[in-house]
C-alpha atoms as a PDB file:
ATOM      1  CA  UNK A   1      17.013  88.319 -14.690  1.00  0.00           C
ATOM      2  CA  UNK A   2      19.106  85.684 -14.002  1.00  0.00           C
ATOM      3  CA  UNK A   3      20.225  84.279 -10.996  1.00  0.00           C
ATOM      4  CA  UNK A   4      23.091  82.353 -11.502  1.00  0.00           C
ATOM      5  CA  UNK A   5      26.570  82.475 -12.903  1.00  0.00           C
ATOM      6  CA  UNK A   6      29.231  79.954 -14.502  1.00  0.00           C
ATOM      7  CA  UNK A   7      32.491  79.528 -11.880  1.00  0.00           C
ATOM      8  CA  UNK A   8      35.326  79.625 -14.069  1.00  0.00           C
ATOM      9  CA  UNK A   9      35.176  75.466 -13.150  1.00  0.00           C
ATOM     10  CA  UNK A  10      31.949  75.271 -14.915  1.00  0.00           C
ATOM     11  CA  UNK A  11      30.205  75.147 -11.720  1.00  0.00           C
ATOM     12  CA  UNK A  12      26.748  77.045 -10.659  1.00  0.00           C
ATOM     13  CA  UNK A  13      26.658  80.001  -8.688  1.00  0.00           C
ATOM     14  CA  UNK A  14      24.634  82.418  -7.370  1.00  0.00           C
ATOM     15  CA  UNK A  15      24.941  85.825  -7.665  1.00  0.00           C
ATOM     16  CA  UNK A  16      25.032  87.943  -4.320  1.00  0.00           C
ATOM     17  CA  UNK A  17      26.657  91.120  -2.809  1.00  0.00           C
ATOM     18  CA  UNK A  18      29.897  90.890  -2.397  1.00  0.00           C
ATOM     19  CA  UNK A  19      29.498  92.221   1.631  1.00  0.00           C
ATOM     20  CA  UNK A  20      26.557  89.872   2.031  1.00  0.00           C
ATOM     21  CA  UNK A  21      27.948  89.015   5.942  1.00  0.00           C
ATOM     22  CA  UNK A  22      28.053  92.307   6.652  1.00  0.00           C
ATOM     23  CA  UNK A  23      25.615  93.086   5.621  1.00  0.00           C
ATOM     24  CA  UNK A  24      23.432  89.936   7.382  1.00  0.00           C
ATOM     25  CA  UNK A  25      24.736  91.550  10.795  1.00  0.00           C
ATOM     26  CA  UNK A  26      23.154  95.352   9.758  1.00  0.00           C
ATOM     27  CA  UNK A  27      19.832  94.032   8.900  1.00  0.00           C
ATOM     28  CA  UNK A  28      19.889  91.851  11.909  1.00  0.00           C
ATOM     29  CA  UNK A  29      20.947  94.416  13.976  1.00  0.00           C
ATOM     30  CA  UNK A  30      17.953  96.525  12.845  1.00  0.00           C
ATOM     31  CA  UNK A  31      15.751  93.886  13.157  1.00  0.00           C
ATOM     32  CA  UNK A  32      16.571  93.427  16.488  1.00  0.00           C
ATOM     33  CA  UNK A  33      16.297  97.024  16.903  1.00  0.00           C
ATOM     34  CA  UNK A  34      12.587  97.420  16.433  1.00  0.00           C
ATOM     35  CA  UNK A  35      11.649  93.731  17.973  1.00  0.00           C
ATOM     36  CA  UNK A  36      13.237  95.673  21.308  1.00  0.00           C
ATOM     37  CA  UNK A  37      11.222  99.056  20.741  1.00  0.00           C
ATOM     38  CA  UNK A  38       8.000  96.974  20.373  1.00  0.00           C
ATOM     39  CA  UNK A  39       9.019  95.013  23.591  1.00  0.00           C
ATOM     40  CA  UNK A  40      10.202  97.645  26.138  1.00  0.00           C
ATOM     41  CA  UNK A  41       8.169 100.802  24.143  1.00  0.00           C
ATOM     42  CA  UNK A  42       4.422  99.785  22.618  1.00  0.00           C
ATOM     43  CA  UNK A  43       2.162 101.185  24.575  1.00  0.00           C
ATOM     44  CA  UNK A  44       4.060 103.963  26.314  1.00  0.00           C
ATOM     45  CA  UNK A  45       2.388 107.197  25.020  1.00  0.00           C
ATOM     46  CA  UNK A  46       5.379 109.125  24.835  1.00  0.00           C
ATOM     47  CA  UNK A  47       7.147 106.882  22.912  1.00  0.00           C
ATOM     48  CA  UNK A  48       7.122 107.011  19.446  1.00  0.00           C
ATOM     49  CA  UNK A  49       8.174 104.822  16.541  1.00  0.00           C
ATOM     50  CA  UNK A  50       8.322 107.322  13.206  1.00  0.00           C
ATOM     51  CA  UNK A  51       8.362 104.046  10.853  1.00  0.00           C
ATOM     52  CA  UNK A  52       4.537 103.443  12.186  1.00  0.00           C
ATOM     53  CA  UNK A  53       1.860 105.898  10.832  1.00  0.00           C
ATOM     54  CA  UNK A  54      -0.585 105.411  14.038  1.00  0.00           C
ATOM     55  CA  UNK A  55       2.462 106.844  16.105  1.00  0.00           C
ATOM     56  CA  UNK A  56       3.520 109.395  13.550  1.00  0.00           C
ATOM     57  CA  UNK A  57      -0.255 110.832  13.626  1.00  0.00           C
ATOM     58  CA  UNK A  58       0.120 111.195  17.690  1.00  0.00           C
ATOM     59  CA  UNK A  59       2.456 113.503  17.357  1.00  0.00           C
ATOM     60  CA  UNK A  60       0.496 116.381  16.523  1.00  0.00           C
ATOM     61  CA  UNK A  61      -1.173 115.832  20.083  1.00  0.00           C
ATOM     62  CA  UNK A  62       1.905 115.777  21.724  1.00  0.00           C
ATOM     63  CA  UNK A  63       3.606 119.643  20.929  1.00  0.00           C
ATOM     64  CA  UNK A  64       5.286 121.524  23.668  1.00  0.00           C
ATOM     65  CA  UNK A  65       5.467 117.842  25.975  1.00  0.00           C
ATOM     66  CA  UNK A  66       8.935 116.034  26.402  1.00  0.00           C
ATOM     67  CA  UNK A  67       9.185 112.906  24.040  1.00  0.00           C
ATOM     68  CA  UNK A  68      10.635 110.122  22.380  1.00  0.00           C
ATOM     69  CA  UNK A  69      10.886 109.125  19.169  1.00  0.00           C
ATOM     70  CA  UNK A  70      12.443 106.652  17.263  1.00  0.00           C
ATOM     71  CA  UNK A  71      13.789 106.467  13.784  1.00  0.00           C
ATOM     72  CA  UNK A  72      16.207 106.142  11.494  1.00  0.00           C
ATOM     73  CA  UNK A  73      18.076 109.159  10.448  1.00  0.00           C
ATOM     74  CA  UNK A  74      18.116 109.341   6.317  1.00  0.00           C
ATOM     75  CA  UNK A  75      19.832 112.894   6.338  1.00  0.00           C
ATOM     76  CA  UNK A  76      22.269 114.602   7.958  1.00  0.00           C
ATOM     77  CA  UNK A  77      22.257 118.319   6.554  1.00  0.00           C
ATOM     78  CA  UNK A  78      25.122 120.979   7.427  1.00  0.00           C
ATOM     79  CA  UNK A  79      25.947 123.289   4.595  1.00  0.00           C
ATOM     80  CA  UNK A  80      24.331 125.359   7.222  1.00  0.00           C
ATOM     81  CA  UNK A  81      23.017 126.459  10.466  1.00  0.00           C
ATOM     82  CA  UNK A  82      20.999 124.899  11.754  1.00  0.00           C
ATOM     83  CA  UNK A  83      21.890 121.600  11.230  1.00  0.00           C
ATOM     84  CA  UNK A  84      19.138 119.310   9.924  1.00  0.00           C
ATOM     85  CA  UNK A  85      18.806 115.320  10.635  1.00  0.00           C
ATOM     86  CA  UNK A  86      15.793 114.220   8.796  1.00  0.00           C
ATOM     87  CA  UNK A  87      14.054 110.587  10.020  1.00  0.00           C
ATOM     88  CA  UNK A  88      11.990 109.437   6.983  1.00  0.00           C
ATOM     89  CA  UNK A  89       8.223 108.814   7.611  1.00  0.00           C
ATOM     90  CA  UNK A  90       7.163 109.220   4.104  1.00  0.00           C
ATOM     91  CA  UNK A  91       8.171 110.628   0.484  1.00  0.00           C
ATOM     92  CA  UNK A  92       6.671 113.621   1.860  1.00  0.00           C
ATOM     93  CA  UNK A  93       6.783 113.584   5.472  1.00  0.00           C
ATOM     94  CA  UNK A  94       9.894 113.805   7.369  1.00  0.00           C
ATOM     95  CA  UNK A  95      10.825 114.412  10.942  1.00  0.00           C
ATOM     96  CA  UNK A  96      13.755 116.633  11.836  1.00  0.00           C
ATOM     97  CA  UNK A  97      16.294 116.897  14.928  1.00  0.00           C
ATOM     98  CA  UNK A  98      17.819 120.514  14.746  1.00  0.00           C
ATOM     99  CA  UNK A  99      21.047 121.531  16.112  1.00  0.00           C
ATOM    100  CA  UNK A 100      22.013 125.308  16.263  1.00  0.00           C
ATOM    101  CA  UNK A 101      25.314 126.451  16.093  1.00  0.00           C
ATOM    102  CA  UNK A 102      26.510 126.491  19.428  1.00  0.00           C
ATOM    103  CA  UNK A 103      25.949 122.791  19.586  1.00  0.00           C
ATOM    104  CA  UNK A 104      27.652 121.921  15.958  1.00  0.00           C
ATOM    105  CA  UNK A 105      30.059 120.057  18.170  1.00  0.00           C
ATOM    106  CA  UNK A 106      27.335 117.407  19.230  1.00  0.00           C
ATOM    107  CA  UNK A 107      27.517 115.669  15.475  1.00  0.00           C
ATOM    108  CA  UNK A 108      30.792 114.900  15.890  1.00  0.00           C
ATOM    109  CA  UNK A 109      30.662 114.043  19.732  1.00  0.00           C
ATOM    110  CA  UNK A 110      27.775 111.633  18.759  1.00  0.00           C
ATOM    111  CA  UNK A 111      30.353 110.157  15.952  1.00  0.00           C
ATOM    112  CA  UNK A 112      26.999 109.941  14.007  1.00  0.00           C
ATOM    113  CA  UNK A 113      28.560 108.004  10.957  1.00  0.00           C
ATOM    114  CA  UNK A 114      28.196 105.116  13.127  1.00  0.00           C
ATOM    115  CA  UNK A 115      24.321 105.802  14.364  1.00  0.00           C
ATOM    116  CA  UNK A 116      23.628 106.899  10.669  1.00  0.00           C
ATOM    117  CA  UNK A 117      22.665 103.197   9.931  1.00  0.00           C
ATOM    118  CA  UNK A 118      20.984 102.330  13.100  1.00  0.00           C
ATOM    119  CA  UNK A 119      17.366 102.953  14.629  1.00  0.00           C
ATOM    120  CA  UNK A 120      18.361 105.891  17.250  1.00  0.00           C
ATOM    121  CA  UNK A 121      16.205 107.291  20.206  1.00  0.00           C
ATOM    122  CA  UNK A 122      15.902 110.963  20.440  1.00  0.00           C
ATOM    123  CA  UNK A 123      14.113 112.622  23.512  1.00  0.00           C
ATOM    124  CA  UNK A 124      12.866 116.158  23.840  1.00  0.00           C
ATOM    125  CA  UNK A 125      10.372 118.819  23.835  1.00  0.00           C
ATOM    126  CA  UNK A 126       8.127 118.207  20.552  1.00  0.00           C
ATOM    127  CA  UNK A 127       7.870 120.979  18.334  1.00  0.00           C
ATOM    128  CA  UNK A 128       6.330 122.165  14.827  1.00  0.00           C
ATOM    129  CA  UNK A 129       8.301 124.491  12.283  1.00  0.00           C
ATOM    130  CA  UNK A 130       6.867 125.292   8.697  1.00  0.00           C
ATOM    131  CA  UNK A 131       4.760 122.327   9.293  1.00  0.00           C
ATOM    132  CA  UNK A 132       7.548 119.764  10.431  1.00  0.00           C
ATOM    133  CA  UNK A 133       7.708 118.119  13.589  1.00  0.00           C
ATOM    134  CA  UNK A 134      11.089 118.584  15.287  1.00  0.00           C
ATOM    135  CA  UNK A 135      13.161 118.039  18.581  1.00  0.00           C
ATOM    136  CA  UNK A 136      16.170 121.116  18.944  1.00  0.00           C
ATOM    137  CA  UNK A 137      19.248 118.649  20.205  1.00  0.00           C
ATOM    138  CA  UNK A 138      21.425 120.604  22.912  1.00  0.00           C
ATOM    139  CA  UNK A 139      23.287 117.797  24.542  1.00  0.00           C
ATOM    140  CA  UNK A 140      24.446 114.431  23.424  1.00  0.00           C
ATOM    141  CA  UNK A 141      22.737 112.308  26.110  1.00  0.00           C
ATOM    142  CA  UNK A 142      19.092 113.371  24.167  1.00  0.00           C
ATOM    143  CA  UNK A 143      20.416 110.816  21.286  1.00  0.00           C
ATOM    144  CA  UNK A 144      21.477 107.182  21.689  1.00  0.00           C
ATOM    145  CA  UNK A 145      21.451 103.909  20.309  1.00  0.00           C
ATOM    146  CA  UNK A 146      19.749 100.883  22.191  1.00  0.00           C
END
């Protein structure tokens, strides 16, 4: 593979993506996301960070008690009812924020193209379906961005 191109002066470059700044600010951004979680969160038991597999195993000990986790959503799923966002943990593993119809509204009220990208916070009561772990979302204040 090689790393550098010919400028049409003759000139070496290096090869990069073309929206390398922006790109610099998103990882940064994230970065800063999880130095922040570590700072104001490690340690509180009801906190949990779904990127770490000691939290992610807590869970299960945690069903029916108000939480918070933190992720990053991977998938947002609405060809239908209920609505599925699905945080990541492994290939196999995922955990999932439901919204039922009469909240479909709350996706667009949480303009969630924007928090796609980003580590978000979601609080609520911990719950297991088919084997999943998953808060239901029924207002907009339960999901935010730090």
């Amino acid at each position: 593979m090689q790393n550098k191109t010919v400028s049409e002066y003759g000139t070496q470059t290096k090869k990069h993506y073309p929206d390398y700044d922006e790109r610099l600010i998103w990882w940064d951004k994230r970065a800063k996301q999880l130095e922040d979680f570590e700072a104001k969160y490690s340690g509180n038991e009801y906190y949990f960070n779904l990127g770490n597999d000691k939290d992610f195993a807590r869970l299960g000990n945690y069903v029916g008690q108000e939480i918070t986790v933190f992720g990053s959503i991977g998938d947002i799923l609405t060809k239908k009812f209920p609505y599925l966002m699905r945080i990541p943990h492994t290939k196999d593993e995922t955990f999932e924020i439901v919204i039922h119809e009469e909240n479909a509204g709350l996706l667009t009220e949480l303009d969630m193209d924007t928090k796609k990208e980003y580590y978000v916070y979601i609080k609520g009561k911990l719950e297991i379906y088919k084997d999943k772990f998953q808060i239901v979302l029924s207002d907009k204040e339960s999901l935010w961005i730090e």
